[in-house]
Protein backbone atom coordinates (compact mmCIF):
# COMPACT_ATOMS: atom_id res chain seq x y z
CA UNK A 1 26.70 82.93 55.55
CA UNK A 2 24.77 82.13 58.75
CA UNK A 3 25.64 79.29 61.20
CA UNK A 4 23.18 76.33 60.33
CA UNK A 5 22.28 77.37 57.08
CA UNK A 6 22.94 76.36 53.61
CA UNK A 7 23.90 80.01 51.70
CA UNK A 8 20.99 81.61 53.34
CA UNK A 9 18.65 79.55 51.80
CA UNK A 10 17.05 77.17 54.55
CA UNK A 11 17.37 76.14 57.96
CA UNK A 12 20.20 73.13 57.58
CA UNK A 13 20.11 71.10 60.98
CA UNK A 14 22.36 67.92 61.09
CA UNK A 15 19.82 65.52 62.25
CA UNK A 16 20.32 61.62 62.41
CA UNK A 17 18.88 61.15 59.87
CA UNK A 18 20.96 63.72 58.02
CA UNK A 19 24.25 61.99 59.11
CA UNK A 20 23.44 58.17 58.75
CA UNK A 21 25.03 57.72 55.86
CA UNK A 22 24.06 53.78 54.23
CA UNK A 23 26.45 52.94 51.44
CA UNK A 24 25.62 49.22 50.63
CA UNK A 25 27.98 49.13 47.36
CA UNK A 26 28.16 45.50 46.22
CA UNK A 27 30.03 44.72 42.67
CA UNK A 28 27.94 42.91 40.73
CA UNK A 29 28.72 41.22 37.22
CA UNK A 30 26.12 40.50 34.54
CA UNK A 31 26.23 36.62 33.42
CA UNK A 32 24.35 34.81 30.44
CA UNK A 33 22.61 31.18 31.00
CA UNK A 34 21.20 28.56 28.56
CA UNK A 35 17.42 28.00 30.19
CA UNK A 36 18.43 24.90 31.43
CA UNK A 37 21.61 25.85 33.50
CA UNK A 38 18.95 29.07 34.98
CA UNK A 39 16.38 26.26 35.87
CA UNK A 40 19.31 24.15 37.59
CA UNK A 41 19.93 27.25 39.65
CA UNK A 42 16.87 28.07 40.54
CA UNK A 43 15.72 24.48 41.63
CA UNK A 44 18.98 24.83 43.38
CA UNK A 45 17.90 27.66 46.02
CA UNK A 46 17.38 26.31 49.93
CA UNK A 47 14.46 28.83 50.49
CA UNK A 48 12.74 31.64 47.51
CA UNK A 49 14.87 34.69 48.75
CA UNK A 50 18.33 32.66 48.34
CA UNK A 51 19.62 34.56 46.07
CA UNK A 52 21.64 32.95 43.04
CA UNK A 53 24.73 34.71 44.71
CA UNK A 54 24.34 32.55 47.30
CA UNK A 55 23.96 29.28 45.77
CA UNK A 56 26.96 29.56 43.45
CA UNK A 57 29.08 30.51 46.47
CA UNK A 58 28.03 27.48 48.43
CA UNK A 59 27.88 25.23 45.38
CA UNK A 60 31.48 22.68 44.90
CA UNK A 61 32.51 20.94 41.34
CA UNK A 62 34.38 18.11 41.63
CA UNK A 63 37.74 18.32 40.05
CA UNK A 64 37.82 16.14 37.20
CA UNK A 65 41.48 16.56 35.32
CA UNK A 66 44.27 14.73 36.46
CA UNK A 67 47.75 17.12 36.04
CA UNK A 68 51.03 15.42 34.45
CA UNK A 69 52.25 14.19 37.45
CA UNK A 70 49.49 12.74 39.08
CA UNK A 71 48.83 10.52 35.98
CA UNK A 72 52.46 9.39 36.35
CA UNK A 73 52.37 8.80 40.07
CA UNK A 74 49.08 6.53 39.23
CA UNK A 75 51.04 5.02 36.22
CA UNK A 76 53.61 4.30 39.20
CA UNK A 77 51.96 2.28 41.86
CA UNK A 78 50.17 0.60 38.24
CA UNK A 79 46.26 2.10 39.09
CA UNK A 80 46.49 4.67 35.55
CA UNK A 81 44.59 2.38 33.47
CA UNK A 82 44.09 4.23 30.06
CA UNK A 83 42.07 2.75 27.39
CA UNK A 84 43.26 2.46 23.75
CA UNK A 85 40.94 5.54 22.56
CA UNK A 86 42.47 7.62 25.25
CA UNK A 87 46.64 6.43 24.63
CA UNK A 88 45.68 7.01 20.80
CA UNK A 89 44.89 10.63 21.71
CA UNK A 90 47.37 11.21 24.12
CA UNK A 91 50.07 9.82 21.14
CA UNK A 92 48.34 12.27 18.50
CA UNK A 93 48.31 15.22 20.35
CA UNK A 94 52.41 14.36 20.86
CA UNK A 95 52.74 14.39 17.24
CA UNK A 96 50.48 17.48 16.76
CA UNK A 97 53.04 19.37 18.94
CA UNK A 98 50.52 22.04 19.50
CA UNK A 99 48.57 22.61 22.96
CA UNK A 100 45.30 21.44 23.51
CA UNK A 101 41.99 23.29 22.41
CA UNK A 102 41.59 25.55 24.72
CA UNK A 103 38.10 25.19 26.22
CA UNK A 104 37.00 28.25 26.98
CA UNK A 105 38.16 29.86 23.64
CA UNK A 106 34.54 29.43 21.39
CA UNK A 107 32.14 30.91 24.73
C-alpha cells in the first residue's frame, strides 16, 4: 500500500479538517408531561433558546416533609402544633403497622 493512500484507492491527506474530531455526546432521557406542567416550563424559560435542561437545573422545590426527629425536636421546644385530622392519621397509620403509600408507586 502506498504512503498517503487508503488501499490504493485515493489520495488520503490528513488535513484539519480530517483530524478535528467534535464528539458533543450528551445523555439525554425522554420524560412525559401533563400539558399543564409543559406550559409551566415553558413560561418558565429566561430567554426562547433556554432550553428546558436549563430551567429544571436552575429551578429549587422547597422541602416540604418534616423527618421523625425534626417533628420531635419541634414537639420539644412546644412549636409542633398538629391538628386533630393530622394526630388521627398519625395514630391510624400506628395501628395499620404497614408503611406509608408510597408516592411514586401508581406514576
Amino acid at each position: 500500500m502506498a504512503e498517503g493512500t487508503d488501499r490504493g484507492r485515493w489520495p488520503l491527506r490528513l488535513t484539519g479538517a480530517l483530524c478535528n474530531v467534535h464528539n458533543a455526546h450528551m445523555s439525554v432521557k425522554t420524560i412525559s408531561l401533563k400539558l399543564e406542567a409543559y406550559n409551566r416550563l415553558r413560561a418558565a424559560r429566561r430567554y426562547s433558546s433556554e432550553s428546558f435542561s436549563q430551567v429544571v437545573l436552575r429551578a429549587t422545590w422547597p422541602e416540604d416533609t418534616v423527618t421523625a426527629g425534626e417533628l420531635l425536636a419541634l414537639a420539644r421546644t412546644g412549636h409542633a402544633r398538629l391538628s386533630d385530622e393530622e394526630l388521627d392519621r398519625v395514630e391510624a397509620l400506628k395501628r395499620r403497622e404497614t408503611p406509608p403509600e408510597d408516592k411514586w408507586a401508581s406514576r
